[in-house]
Protein backbone atom coordinates (compact mmCIF):
# COMPACT_ATOMS: atom_id res chain seq x y z
CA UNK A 1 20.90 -10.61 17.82
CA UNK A 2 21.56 -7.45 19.37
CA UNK A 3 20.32 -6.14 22.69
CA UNK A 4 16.85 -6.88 21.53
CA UNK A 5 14.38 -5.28 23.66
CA UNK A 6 10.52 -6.11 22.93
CA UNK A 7 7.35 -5.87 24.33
CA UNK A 8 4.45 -8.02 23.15
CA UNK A 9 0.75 -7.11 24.15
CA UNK A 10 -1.32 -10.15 25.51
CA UNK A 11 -3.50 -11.19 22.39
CA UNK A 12 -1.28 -9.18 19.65
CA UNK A 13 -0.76 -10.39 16.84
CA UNK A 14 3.06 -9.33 16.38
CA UNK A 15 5.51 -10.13 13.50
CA UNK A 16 9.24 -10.24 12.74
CA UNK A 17 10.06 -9.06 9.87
CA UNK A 18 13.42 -8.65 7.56
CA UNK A 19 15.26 -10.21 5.19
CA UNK A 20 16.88 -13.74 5.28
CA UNK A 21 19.96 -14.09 8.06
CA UNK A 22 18.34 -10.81 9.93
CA UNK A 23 17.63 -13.15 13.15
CA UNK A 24 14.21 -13.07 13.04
CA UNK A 25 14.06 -16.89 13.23
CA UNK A 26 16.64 -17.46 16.27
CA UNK A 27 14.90 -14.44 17.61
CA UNK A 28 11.58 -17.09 17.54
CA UNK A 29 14.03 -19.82 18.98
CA UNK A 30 14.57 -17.96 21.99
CA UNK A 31 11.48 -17.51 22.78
CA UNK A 32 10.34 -21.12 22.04
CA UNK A 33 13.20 -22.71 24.50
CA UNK A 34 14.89 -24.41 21.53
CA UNK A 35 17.88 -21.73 21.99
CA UNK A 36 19.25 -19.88 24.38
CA UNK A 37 20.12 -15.69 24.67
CA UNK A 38 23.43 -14.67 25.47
CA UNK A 39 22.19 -12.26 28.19
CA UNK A 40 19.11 -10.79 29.03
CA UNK A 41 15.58 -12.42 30.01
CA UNK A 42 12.51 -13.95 28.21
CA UNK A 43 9.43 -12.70 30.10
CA UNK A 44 5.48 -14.58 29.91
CA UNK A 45 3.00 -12.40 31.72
CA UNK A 46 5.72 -11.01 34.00
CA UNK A 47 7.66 -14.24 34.86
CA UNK A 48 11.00 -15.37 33.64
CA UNK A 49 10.95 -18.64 31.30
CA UNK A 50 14.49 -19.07 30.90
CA UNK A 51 14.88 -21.80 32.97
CA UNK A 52 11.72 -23.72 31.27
CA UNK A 53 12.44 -26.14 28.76
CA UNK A 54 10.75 -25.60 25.63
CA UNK A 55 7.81 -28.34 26.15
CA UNK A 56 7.35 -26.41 29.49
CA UNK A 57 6.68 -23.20 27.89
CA UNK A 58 3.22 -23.52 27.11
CA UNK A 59 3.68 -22.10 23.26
CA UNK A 60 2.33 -23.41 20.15
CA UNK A 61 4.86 -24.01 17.08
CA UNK A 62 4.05 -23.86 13.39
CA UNK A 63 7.18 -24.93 11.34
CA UNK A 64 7.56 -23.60 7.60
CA UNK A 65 7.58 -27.20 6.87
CA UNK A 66 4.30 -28.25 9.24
CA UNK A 67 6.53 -31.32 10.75
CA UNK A 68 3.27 -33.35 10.41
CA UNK A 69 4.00 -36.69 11.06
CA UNK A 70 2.63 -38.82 8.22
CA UNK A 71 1.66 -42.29 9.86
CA UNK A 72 -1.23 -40.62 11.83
CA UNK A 73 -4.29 -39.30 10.60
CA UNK A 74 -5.51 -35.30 10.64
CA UNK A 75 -7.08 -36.65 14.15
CA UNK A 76 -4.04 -38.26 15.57
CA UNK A 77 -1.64 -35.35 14.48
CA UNK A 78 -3.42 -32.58 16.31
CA UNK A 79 -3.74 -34.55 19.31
CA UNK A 80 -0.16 -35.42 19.85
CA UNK A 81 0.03 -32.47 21.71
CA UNK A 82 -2.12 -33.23 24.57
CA UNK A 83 -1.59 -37.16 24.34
CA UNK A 84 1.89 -36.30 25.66
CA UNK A 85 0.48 -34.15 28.16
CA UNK A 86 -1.68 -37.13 29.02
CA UNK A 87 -4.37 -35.39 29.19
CA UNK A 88 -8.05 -37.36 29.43
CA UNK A 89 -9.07 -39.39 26.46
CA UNK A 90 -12.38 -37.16 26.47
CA UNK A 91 -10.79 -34.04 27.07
CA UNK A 92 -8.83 -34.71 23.97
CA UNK A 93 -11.28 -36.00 21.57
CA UNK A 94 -13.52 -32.84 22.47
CA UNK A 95 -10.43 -30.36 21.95
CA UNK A 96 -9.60 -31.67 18.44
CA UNK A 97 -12.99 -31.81 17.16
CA UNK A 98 -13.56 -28.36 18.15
CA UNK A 99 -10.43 -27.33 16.88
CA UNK A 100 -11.04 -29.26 13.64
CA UNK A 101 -14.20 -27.50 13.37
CA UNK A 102 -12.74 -24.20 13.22
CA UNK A 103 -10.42 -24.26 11.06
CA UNK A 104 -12.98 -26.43 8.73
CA UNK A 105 -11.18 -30.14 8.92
CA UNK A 106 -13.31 -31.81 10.71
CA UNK A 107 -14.69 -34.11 7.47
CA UNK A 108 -11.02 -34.24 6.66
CA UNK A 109 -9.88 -35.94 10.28
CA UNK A 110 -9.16 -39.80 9.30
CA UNK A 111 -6.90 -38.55 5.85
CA UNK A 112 -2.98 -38.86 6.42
CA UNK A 113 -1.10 -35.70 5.35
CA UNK A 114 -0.04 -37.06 1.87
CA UNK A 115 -3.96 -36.99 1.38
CA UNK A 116 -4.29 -33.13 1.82
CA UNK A 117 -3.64 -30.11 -0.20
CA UNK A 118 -0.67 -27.98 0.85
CA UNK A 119 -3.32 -25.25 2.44
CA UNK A 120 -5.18 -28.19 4.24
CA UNK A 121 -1.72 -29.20 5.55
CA UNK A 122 -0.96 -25.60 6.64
CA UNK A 123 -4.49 -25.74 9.06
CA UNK A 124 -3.24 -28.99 10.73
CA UNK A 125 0.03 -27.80 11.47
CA UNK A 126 -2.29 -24.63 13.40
CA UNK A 127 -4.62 -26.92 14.61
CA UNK A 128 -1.81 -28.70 16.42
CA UNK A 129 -0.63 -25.70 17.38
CA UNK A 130 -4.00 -24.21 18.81
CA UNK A 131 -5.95 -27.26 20.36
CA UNK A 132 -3.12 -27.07 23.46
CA UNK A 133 -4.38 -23.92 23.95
CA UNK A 134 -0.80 -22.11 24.20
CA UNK A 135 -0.15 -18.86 25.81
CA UNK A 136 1.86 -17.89 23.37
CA UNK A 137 1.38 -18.96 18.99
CA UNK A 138 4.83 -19.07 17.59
CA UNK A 139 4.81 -19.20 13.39
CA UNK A 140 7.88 -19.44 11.66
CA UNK A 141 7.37 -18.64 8.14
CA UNK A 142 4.16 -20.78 7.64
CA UNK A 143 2.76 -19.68 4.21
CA UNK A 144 6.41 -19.90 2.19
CA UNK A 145 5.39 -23.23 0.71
CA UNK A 146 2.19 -22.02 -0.72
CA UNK A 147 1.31 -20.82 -3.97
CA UNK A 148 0.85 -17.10 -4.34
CA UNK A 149 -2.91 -17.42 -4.48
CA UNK A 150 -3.21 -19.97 -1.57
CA UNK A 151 -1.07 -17.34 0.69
CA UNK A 152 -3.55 -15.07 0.46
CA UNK A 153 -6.38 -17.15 1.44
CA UNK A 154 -4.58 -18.78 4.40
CA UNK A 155 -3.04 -15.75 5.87
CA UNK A 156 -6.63 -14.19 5.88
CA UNK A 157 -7.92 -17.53 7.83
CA UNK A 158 -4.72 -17.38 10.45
CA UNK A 159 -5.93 -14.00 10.79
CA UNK A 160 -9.35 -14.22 11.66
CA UNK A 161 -8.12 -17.53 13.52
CA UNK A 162 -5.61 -15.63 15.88
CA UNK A 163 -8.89 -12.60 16.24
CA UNK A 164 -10.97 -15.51 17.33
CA UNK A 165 -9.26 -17.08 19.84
CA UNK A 166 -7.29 -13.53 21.00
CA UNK A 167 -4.50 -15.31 21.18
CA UNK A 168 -1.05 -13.84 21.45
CA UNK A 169 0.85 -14.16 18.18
CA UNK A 170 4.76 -14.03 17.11
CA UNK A 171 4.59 -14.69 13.03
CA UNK A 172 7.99 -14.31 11.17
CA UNK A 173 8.29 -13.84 7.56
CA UNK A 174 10.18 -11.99 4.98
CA UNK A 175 6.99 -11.32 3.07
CA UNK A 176 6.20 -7.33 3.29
CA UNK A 177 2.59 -7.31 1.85
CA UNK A 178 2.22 -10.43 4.18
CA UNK A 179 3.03 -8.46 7.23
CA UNK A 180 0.96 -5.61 6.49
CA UNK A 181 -1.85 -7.85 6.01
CA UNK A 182 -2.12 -9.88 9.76
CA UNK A 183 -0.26 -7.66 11.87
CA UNK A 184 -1.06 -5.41 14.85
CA UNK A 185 2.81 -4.32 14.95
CA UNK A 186 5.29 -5.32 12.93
CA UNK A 187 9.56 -4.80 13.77
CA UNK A 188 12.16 -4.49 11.54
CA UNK A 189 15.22 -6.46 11.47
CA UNK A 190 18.26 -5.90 9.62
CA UNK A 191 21.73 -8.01 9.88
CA UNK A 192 20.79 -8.85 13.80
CA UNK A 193 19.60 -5.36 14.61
CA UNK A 194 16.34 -4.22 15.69
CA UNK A 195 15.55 -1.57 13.24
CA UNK A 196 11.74 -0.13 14.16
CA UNK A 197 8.51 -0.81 15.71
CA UNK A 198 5.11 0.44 15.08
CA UNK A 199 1.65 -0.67 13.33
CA UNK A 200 2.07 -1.57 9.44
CA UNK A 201 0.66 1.88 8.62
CA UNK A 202 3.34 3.68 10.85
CA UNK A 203 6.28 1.89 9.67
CA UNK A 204 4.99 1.95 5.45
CA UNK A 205 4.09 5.61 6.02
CA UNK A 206 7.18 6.85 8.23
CA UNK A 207 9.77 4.13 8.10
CA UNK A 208 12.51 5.23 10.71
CA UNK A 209 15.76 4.90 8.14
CA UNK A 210 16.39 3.98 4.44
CA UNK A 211 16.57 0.34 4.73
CA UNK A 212 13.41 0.04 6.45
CA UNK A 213 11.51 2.68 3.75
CA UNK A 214 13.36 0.69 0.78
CA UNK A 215 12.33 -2.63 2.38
CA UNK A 216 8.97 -1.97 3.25
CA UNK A 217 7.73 -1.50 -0.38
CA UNK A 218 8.83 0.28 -3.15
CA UNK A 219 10.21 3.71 -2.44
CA UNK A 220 12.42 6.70 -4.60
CA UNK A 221 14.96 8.14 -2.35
CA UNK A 222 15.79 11.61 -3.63
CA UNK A 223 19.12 13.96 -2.28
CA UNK A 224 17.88 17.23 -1.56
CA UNK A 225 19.44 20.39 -0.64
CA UNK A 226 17.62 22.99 1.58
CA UNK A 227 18.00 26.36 0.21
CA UNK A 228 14.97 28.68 2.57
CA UNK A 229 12.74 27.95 5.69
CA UNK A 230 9.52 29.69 5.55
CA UNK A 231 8.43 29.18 9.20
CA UNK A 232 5.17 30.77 8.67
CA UNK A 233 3.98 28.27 6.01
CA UNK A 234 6.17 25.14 7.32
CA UNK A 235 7.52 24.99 4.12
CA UNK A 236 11.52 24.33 3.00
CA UNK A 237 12.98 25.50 -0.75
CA UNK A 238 14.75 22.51 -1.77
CA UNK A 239 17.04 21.68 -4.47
CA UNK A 240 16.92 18.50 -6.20
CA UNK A 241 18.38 17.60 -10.03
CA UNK A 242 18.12 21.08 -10.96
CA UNK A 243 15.12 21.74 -9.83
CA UNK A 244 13.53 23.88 -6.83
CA UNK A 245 10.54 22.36 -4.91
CA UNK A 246 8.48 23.12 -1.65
CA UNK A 247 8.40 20.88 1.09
CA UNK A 248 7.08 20.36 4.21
CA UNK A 249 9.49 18.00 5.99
CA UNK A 250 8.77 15.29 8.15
CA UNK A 251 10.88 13.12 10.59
CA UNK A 252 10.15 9.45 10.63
CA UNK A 253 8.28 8.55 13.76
CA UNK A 254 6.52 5.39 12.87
CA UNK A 255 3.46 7.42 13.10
CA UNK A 256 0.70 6.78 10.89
CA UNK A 257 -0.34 9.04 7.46
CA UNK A 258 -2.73 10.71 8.98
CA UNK A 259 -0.42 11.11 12.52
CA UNK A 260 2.11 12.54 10.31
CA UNK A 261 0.07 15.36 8.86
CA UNK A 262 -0.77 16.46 11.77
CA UNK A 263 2.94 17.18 13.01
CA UNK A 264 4.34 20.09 12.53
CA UNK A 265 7.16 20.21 9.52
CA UNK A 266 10.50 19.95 10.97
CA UNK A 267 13.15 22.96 9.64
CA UNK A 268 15.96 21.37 8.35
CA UNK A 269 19.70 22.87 8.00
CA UNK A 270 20.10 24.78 5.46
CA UNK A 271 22.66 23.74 2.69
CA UNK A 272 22.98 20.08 4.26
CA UNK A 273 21.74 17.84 1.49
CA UNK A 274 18.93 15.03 3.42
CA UNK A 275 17.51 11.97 2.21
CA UNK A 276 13.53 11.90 1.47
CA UNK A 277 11.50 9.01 0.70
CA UNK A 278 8.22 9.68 -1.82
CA UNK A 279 6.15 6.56 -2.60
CA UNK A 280 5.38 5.68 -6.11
CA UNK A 281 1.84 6.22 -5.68
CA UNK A 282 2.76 9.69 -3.76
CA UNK A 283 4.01 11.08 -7.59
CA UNK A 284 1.43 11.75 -9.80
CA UNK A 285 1.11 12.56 -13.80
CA UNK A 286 -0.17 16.27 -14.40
CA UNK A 287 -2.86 16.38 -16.97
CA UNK A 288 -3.06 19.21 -19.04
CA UNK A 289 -4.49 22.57 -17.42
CA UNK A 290 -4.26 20.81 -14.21
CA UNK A 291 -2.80 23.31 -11.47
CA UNK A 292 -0.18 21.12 -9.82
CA UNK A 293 2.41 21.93 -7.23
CA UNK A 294 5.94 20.80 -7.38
CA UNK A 295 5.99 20.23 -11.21
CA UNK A 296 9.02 18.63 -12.83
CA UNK A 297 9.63 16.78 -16.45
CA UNK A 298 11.23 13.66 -17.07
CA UNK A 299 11.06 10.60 -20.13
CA UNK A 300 9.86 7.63 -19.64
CA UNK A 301 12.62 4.67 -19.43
CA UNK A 302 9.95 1.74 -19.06
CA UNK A 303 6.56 0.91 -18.96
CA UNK A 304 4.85 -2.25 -16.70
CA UNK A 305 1.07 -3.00 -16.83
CA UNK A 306 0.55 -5.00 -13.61
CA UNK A 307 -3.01 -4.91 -13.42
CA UNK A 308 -4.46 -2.30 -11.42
CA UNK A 309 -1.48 0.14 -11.69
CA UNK A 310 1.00 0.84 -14.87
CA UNK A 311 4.41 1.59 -13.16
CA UNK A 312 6.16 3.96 -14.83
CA UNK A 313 10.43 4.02 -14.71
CA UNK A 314 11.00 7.46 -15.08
CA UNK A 315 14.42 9.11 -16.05
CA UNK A 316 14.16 12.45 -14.33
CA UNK A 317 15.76 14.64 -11.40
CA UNK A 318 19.07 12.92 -12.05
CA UNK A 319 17.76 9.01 -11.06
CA UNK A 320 15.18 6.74 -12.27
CA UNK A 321 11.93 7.18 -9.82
CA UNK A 322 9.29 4.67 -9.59
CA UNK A 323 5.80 6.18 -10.52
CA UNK A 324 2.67 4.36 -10.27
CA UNK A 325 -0.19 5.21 -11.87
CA UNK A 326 -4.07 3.49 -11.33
CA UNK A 327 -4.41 1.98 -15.17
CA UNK A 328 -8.18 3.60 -14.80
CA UNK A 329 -6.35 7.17 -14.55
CA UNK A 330 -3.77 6.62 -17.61
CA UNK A 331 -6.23 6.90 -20.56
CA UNK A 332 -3.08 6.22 -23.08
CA UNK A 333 -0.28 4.64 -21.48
CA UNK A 334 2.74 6.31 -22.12
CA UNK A 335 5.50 4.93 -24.33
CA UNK A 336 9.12 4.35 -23.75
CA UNK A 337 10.74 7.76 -24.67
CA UNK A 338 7.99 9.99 -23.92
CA UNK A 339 8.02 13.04 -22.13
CA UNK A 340 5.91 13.11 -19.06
CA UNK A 341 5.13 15.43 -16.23
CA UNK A 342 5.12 14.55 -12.89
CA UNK A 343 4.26 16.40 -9.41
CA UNK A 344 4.18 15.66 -5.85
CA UNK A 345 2.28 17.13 -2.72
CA UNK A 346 4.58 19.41 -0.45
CA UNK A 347 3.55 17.54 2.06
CA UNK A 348 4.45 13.72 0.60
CA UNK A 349 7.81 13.73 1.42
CA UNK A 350 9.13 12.02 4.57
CA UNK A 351 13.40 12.25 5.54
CA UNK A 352 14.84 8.91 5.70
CA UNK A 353 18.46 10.26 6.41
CA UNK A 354 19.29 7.16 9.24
């Protein structure tokens, strides 16, 4: 890692995010006591932990592989925890079944782990986790054993779990929709680096650099080439494939869509070809005698019903851009080699130069 600096609000629910080999695991390591940093300091509420062992720590660990042991029971399992804390026999038969009851085991507590369903594993691994009442929930990939379906589900329960309890929460995963879904804040690592921090919506809308707007869901990166400022409207002439548009440029600021409407465009230099991210929900078809602002043409190179969007690849401005379209709005889908006209809103485009 390097020279991570972080700051983690008392019941967030925070999550490290990048691809695999970013350090978003060792990063959890630290802060679990299973590895140590190089330099700097691990803070709880203030106070160093360095020096703590791990079991000292006070934090809750789910593994992406649960670590259940499989000679005890659901019971026995989530109250391993506090039996090695020796805590009172009542004190720990009242903390599992209450834990059991909330995540909904309870019926389920004399089955051995080969006995449950991969999502009913997943709850005893968090039950474990939970019923030591940690100051700090560390979950390392949890859902990457589920099925797609099953992911869903579960990282909706952690979620409303972690709300519950307002515990403080460090989730890694490499899952972007995943992120999105549980998190408060979300940061962005790339190959050890610390690339941005803000809330899903600040970092989707106004990713910082490219490879946090091209990792963060799909995204066209266009080259354009300022040609005019018009201060008075906010608006830039830009070049692009041939063909002149008007934008209103925004910096990334991690801000969220609305946030970044309500800054004022930024001039760029003119001449100096910049990088801008559009969305491919952010590009829309023009229907006929439809007024539409920054209008260009382009064929279609190939067409994907998923469901509730057909994406689009579209061979236009020089590049292939991703356009999605709701499948309600297409009426006839277009076909491969079709001609199709496309705009986008001054407005839409965000510079991603970094």
């Amino acid at each position: 890692m390097d020279k991570v600096s972080l700051t983690i609000g008392d019941g967030e629910f925070f999550t490290l995010l990048g691809p695999s080999g970013c350090g978003k695991t060792t990063l959890l390591r630290m802060i679990a006591g299973f590895s140590d940093p190089d330099s700097g300091d691990i803070l709880f509420g203030g106070k160093s932990v360095l020096s703590l062992p791990a079991h000292r720590r006070n934090t809750g660990m789910v593994f992406q592989n649960y670590a259940l042991f499989p000679h005890m029971t659901v019971f026995d399992n989530v109250a391993y925890g506090m039996e090695a804390r020796k805590l009172p026999r009542d004190t720990i038969n009242k903390r599992v079944m209450e834990i059991l009851d909330s995540v909904q085991l309870l019926d389920l507590r004399g089955r051995y782990p080969r006995q449950l369903s991969g999502g009913q594993q997943q709850r005893v691994a968090l039950a474990r986790a939970l019923v030591i009442r940690p100051d700090v929930l560390l979950m390392d990939e949890p859902l990457s054993n589920l099925d797609a379906k099953l992911r869903v589900t579960m990282r909706e329960e952690i979620r409303h779990i972690q709300q519950h309890l307002g515990i403080t929460t460090i989730y890694v995963t490499h899952d972007q929709e995943e992120a999105m879904a549980v998190s408060d804040r979300v940061a962005i690592f790339y190959n050890g680096s610390l690339q941005q921090v803000a809330d899903p919506q600040g970092i989707y809308f106004s990713p910082a650099n490219r490879f946090t707007a091209e990792f963060m869901g799909s995204c066209n990166i266009l080259e354009m080439t300022p040609l005019s400022w018009n201060g008075e409207q906010g608006l830039a002439r830009m070049l692009c494939g041939g063909v002149e548009f008007e934008v209103a440029m925004h910096n990334s600021h991690g801000v969220s869509h609305a946030e970044m409407h309500d800054q004022a465009p930024v001039q760029p230099r003119l001449h100096e070809r910049v990088s801008v991210m559009l969305r491919p929900d952010w590009i829309h078809e023009v229907l006929p005698d439809t007024p539409a602002q920054n209008v260009f043409t382009g064929h279609v190179h190939e067409v994907m019903f998923l469901g509730t969007v057909v994406v689009y690849q579209v061979a236009a401005l020089g590049t292939l851009l991703r356009v999605d379209v709701p499948a309600l709005d297409c009426g006839n889908f277009k076909k491969v080699g079709e001609a199709i006209t496309l705009c986008f809103s001054p407005t839409s485009p965000v510079k991603v130069n970094a």
